[in-house]
C-alpha atoms as a PDB file:
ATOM      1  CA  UNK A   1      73.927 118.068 160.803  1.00  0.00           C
ATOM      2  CA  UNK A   2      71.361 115.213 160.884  1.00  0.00           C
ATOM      3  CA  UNK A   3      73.031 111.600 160.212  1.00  0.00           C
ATOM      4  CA  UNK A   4      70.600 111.549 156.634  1.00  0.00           C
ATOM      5  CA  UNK A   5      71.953 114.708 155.585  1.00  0.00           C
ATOM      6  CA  UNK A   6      75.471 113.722 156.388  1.00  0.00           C
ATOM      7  CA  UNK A   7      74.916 110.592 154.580  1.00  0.00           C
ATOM      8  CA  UNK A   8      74.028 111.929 151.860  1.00  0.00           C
ATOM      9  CA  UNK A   9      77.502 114.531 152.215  1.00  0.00           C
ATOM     10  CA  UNK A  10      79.742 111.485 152.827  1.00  0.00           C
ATOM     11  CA  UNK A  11      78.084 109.917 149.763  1.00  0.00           C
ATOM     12  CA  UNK A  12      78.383 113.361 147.092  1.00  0.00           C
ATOM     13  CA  UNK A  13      82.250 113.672 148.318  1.00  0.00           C
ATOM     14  CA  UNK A  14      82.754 109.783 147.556  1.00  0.00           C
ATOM     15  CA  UNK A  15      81.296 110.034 144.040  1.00  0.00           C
ATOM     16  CA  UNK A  16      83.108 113.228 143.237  1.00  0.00           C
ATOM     17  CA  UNK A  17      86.832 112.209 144.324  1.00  0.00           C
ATOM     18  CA  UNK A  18      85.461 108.521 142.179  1.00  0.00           C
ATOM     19  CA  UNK A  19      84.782 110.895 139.084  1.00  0.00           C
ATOM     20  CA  UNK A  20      87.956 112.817 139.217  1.00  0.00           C
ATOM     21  CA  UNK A  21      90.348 109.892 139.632  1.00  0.00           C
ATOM     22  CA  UNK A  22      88.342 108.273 136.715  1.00  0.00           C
ATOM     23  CA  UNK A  23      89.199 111.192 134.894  1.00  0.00           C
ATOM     24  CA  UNK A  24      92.969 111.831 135.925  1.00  0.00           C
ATOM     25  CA  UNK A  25      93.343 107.879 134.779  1.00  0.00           C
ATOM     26  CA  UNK A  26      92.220 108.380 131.728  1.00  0.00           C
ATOM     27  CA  UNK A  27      93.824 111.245 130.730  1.00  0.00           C
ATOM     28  CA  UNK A  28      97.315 109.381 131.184  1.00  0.00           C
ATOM     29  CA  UNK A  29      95.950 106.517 129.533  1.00  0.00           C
ATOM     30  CA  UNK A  30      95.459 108.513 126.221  1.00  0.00           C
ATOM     31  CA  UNK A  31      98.733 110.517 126.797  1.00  0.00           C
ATOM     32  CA  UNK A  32     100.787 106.732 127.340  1.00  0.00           C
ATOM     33  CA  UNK A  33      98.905 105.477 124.436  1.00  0.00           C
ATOM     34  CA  UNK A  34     101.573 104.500 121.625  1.00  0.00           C
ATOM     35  CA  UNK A  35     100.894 106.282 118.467  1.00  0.00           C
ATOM     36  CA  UNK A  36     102.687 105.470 114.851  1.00  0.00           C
ATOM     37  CA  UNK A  37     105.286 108.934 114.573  1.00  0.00           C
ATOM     38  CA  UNK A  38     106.041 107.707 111.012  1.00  0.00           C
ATOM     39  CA  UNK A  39     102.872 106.198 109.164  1.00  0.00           C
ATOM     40  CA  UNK A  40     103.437 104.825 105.696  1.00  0.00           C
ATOM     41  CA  UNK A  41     103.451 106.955 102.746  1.00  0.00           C
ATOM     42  CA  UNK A  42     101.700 106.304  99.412  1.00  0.00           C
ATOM     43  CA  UNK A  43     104.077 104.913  96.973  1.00  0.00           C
ATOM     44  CA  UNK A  44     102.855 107.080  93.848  1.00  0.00           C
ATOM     45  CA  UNK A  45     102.303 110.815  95.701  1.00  0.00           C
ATOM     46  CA  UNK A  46     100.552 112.732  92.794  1.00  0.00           C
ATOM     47  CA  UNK A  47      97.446 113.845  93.277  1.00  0.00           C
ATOM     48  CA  UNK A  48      94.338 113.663  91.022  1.00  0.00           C
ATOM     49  CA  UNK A  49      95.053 116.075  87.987  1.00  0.00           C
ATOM     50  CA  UNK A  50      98.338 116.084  87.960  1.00  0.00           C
ATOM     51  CA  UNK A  51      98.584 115.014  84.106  1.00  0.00           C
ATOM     52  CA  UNK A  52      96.997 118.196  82.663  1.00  0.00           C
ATOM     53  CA  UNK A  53      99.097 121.200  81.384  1.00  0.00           C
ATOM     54  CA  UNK A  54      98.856 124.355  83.831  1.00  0.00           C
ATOM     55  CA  UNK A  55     100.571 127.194  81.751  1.00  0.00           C
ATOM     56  CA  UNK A  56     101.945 127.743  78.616  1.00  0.00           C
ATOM     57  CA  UNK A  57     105.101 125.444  77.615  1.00  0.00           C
ATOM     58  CA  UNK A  58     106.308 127.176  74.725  1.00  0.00           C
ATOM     59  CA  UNK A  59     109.479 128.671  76.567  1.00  0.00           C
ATOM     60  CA  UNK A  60     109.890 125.551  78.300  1.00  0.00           C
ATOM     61  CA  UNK A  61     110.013 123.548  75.126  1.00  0.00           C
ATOM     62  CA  UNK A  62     112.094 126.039  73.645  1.00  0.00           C
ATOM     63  CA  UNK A  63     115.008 125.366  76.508  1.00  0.00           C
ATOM     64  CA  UNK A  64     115.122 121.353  76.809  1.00  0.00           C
ATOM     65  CA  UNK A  65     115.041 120.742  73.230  1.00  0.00           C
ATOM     66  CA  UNK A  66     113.302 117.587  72.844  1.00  0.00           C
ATOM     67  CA  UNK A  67     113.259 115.516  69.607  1.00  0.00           C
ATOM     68  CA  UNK A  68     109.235 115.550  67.461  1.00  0.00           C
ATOM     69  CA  UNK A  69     107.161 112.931  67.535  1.00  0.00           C
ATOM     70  CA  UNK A  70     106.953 111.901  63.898  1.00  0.00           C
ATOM     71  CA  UNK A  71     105.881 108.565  62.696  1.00  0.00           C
ATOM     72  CA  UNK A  72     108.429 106.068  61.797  1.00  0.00           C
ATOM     73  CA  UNK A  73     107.940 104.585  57.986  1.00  0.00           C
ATOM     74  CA  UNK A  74     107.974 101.150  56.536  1.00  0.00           C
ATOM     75  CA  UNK A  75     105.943  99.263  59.066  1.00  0.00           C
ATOM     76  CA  UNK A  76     102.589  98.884  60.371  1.00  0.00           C
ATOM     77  CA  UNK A  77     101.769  99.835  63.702  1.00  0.00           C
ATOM     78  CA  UNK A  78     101.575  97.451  66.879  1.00  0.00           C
ATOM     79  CA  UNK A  79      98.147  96.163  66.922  1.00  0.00           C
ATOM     80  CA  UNK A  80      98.028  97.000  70.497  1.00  0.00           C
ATOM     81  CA  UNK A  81      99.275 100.413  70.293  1.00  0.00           C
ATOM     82  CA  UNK A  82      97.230 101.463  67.007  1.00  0.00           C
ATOM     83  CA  UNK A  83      95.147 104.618  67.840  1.00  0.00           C
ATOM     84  CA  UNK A  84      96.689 105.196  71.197  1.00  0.00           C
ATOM     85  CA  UNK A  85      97.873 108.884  71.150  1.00  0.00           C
ATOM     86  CA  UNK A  86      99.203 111.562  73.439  1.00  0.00           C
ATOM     87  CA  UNK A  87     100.741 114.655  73.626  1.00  0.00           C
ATOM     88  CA  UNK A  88     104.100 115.050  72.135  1.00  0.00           C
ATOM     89  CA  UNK A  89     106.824 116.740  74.577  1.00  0.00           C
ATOM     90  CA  UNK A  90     108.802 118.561  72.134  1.00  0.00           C
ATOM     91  CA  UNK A  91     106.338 120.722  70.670  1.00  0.00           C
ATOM     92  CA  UNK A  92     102.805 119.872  72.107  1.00  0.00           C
ATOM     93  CA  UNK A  93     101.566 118.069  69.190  1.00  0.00           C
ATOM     94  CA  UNK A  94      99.013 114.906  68.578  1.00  0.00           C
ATOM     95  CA  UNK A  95     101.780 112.455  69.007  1.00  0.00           C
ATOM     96  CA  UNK A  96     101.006 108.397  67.986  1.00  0.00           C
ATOM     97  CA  UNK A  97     102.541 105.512  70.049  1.00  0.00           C
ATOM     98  CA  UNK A  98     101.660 103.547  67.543  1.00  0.00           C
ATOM     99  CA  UNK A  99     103.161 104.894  64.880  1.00  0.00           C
ATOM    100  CA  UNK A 100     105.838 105.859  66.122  1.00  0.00           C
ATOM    101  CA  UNK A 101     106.864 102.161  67.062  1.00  0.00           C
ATOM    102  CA  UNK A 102     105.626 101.175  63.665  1.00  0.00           C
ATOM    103  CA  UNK A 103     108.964 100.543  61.694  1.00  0.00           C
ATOM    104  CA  UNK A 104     112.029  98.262  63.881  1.00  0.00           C
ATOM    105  CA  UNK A 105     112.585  97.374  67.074  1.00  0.00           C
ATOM    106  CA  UNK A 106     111.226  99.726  70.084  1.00  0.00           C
ATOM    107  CA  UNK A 107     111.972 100.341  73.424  1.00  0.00           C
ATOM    108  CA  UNK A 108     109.280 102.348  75.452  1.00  0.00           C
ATOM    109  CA  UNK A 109     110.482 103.512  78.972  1.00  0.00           C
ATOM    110  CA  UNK A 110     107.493 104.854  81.243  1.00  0.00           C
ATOM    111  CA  UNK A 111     108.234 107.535  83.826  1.00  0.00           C
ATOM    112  CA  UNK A 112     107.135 109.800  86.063  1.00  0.00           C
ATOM    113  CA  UNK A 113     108.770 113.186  87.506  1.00  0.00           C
ATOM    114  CA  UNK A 114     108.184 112.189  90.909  1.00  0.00           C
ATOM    115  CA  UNK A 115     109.892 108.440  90.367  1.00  0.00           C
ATOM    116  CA  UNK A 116     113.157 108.603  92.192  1.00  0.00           C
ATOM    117  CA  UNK A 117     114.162 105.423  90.287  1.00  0.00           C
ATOM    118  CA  UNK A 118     112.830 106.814  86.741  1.00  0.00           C
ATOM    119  CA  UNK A 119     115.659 110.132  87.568  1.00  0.00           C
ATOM    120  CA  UNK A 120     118.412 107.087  88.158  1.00  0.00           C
ATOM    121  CA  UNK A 121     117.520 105.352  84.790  1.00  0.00           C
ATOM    122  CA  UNK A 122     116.481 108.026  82.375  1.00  0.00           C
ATOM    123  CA  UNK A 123     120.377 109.119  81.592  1.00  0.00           C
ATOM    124  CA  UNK A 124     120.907 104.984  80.972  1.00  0.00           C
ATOM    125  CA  UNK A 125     118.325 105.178  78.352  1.00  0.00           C
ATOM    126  CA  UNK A 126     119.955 108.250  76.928  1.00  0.00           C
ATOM    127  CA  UNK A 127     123.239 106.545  76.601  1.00  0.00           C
ATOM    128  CA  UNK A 128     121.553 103.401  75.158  1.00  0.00           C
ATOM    129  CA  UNK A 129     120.193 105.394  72.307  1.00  0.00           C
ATOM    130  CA  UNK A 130     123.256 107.595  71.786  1.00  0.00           C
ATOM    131  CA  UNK A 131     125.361 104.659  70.980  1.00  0.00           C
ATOM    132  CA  UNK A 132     123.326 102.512  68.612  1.00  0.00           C
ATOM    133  CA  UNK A 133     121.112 103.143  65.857  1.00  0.00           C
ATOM    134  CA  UNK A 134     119.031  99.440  65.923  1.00  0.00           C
ATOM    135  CA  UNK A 135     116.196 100.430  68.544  1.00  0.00           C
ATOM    136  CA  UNK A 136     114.550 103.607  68.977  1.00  0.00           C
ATOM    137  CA  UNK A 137     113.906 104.449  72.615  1.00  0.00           C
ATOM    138  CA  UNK A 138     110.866 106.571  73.290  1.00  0.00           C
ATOM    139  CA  UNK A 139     109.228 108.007  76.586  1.00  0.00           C
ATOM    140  CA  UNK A 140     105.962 108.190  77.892  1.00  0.00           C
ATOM    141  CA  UNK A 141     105.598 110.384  80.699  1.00  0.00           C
ATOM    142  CA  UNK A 142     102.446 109.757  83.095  1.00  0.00           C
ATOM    143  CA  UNK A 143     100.782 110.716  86.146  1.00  0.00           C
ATOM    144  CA  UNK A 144     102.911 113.862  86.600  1.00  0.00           C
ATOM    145  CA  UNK A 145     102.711 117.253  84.734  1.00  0.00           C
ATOM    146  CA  UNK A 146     103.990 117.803  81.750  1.00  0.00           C
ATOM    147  CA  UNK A 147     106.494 121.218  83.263  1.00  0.00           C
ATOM    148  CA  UNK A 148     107.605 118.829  85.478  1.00  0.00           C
ATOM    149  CA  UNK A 149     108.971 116.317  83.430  1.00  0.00           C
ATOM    150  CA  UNK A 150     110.247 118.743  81.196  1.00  0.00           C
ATOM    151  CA  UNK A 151     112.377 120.555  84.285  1.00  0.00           C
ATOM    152  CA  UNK A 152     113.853 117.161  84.986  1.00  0.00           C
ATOM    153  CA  UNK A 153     114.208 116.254  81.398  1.00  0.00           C
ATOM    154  CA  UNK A 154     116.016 119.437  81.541  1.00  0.00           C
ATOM    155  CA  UNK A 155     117.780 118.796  84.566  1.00  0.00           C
ATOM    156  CA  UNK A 156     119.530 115.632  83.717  1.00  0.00           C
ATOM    157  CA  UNK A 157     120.394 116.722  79.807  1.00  0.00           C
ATOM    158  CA  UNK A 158     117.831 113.659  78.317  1.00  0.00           C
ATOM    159  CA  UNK A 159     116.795 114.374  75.213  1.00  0.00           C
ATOM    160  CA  UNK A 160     114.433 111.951  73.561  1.00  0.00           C
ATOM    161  CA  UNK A 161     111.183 111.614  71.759  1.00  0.00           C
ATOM    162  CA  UNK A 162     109.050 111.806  74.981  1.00  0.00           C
ATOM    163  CA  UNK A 163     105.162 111.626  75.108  1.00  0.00           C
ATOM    164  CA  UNK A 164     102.839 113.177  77.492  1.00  0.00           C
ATOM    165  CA  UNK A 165      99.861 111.081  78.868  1.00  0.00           C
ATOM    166  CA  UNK A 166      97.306 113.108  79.564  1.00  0.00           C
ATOM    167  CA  UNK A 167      94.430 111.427  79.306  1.00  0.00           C
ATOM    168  CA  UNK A 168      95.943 108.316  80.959  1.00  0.00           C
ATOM    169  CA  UNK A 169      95.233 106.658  77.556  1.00  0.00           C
ATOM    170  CA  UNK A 170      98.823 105.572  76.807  1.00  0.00           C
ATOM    171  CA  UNK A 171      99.003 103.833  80.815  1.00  0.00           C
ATOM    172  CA  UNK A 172      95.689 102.075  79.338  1.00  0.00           C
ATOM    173  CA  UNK A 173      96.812 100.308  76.638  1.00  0.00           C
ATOM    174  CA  UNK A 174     100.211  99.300  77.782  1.00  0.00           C
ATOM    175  CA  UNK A 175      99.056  98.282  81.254  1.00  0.00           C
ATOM    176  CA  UNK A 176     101.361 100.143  83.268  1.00  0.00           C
ATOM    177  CA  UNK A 177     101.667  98.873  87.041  1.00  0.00           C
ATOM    178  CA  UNK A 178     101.741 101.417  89.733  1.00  0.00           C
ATOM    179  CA  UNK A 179     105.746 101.088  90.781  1.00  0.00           C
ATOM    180  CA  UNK A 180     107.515 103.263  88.360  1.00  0.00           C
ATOM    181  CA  UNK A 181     109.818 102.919  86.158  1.00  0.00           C
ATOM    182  CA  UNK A 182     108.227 100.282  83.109  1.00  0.00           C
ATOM    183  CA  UNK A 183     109.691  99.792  80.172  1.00  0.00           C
ATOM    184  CA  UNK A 184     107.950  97.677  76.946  1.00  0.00           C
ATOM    185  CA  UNK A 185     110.204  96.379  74.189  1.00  0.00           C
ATOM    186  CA  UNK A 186     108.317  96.867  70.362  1.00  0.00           C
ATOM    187  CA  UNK A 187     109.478  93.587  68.264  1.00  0.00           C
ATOM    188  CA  UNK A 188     110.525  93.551  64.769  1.00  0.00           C
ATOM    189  CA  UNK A 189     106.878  91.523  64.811  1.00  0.00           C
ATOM    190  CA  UNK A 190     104.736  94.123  66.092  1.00  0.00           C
ATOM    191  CA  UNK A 191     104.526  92.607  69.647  1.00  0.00           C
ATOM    192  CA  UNK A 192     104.641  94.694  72.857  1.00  0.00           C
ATOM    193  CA  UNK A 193     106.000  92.865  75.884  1.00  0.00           C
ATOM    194  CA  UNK A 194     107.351  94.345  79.312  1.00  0.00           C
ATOM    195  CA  UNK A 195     110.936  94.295  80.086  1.00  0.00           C
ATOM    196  CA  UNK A 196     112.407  92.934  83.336  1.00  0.00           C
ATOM    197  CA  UNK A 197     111.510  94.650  86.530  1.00  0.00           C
ATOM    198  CA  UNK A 198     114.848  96.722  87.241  1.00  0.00           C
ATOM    199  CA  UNK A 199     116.180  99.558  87.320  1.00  0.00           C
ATOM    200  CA  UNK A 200     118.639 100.015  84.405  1.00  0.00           C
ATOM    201  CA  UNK A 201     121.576 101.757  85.680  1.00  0.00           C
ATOM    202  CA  UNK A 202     123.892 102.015  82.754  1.00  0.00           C
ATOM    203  CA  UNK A 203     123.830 101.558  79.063  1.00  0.00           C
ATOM    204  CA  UNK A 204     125.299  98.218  78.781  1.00  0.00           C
ATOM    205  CA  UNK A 205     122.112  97.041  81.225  1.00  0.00           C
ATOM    206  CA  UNK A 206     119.745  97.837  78.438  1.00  0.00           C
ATOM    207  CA  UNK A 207     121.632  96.650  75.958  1.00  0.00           C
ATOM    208  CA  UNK A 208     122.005  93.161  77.452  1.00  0.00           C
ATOM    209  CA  UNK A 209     118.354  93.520  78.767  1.00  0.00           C
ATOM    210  CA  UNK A 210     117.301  94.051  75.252  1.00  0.00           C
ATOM    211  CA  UNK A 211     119.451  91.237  73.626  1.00  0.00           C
ATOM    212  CA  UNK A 212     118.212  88.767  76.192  1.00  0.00           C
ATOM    213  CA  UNK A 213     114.563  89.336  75.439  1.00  0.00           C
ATOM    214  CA  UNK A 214     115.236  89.268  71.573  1.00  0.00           C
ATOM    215  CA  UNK A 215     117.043  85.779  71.748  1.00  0.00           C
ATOM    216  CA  UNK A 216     114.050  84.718  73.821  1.00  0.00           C
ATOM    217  CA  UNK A 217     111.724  84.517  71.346  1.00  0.00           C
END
């Protein structure tokens, strides 16, 4: 072999053994790289849609039992609720936040099926509106659909007026933040202002959470 062809042998050998180490390294440089196992999950999971009605609910309706919808009478509705309408629960009617907060004191709880903390505080409200007659509590069920609110309306025996937002109308007007559960107290006055960010837990929380934010005015 002439010393410019085994130059140019030396030299192929050198840059292929260079080209396979380059690639051995960097093969355990991606396999060492540290990657996240658990990344962080969105904190309100439904997807887009999720409000409208995907099969008939007559059966459904038929089983839970809600309460209507029907407007209250003797008042005039919260100036910030007038108009503002969704579906109502119990039967699938045109039902009117508004009016139905028109006459007294109102509590307005907003949930969602997917809200661990709404499933924890939706038997409180119950309890709160079993045992006194001086403020109606209503529900306004959003960004989930409406079979499965009514499964876990089901589920934990809660049986209120409950409204359906479907066309995100209802979270509109009242403002509602993303971290579920919300709940809006209706004043003798006609004024709409958000309750306390908790949890309630039991009925004697909303009572006193109610009290406190009457006296405060």
């Amino acid at each position: 072999m002439s010393p410019e062809r085994s130059k140019r042998f030396r030299f192929g050998s050198e840059l292929r053994w260079t080209l396979i180490v380059l690639t051995v390294a960097t093969l355990a440089v991606v396999a060492l790289w540290p990657r996240d196992r658990n990344p962080p999950q969105p904190e309100s999971p439904p997807p887009t849609g999720t409000n409208r009605t995907t099969g008939d609910l007559t059966a459904l309706r038929a089983d839970v039992k809600l309460p209507g919808c029907e407007p209250t009478e003797g008042g005039e509705p919260p100036s910030r609720l007038r108009g503002a309408t969704g579906s109502c629960m119990g039967d699938g009617s045109r039902a009117d936040l508004g009016g139905m907060t028109a006459s007294g004191t109102t509590l307005i709880n907003v949930w969602a099926s997917w809200c661990a903390p709404c499933r924890e505080e939706l038997p409180a409200l119950r309890d709160y509106a079993e045992r006194q007659d001086e403020v109606r509590v209503v529900g306004v069920q959003v960004r989930s659909t409406p079979e499965s609110g009514l499964r876990l309306l089901r589920e934990l025996d809660v049986r209120l007026p409950m409204i359906h937002d479907t066309r995100g109308e209802l979270s509109r007007v009242l403002r509602v933040p993303k971290p579920l559960p919300a709940s809006y107290l209706v004043t003798p006055s006609g004024e709409v202002e958000r309750m306390p960010v908790e949890v309630f837990e039991s009925a004697d929380e909303v009572a006193s959470a109610v009290q406190q934010k009457l006296e405060a005015r």
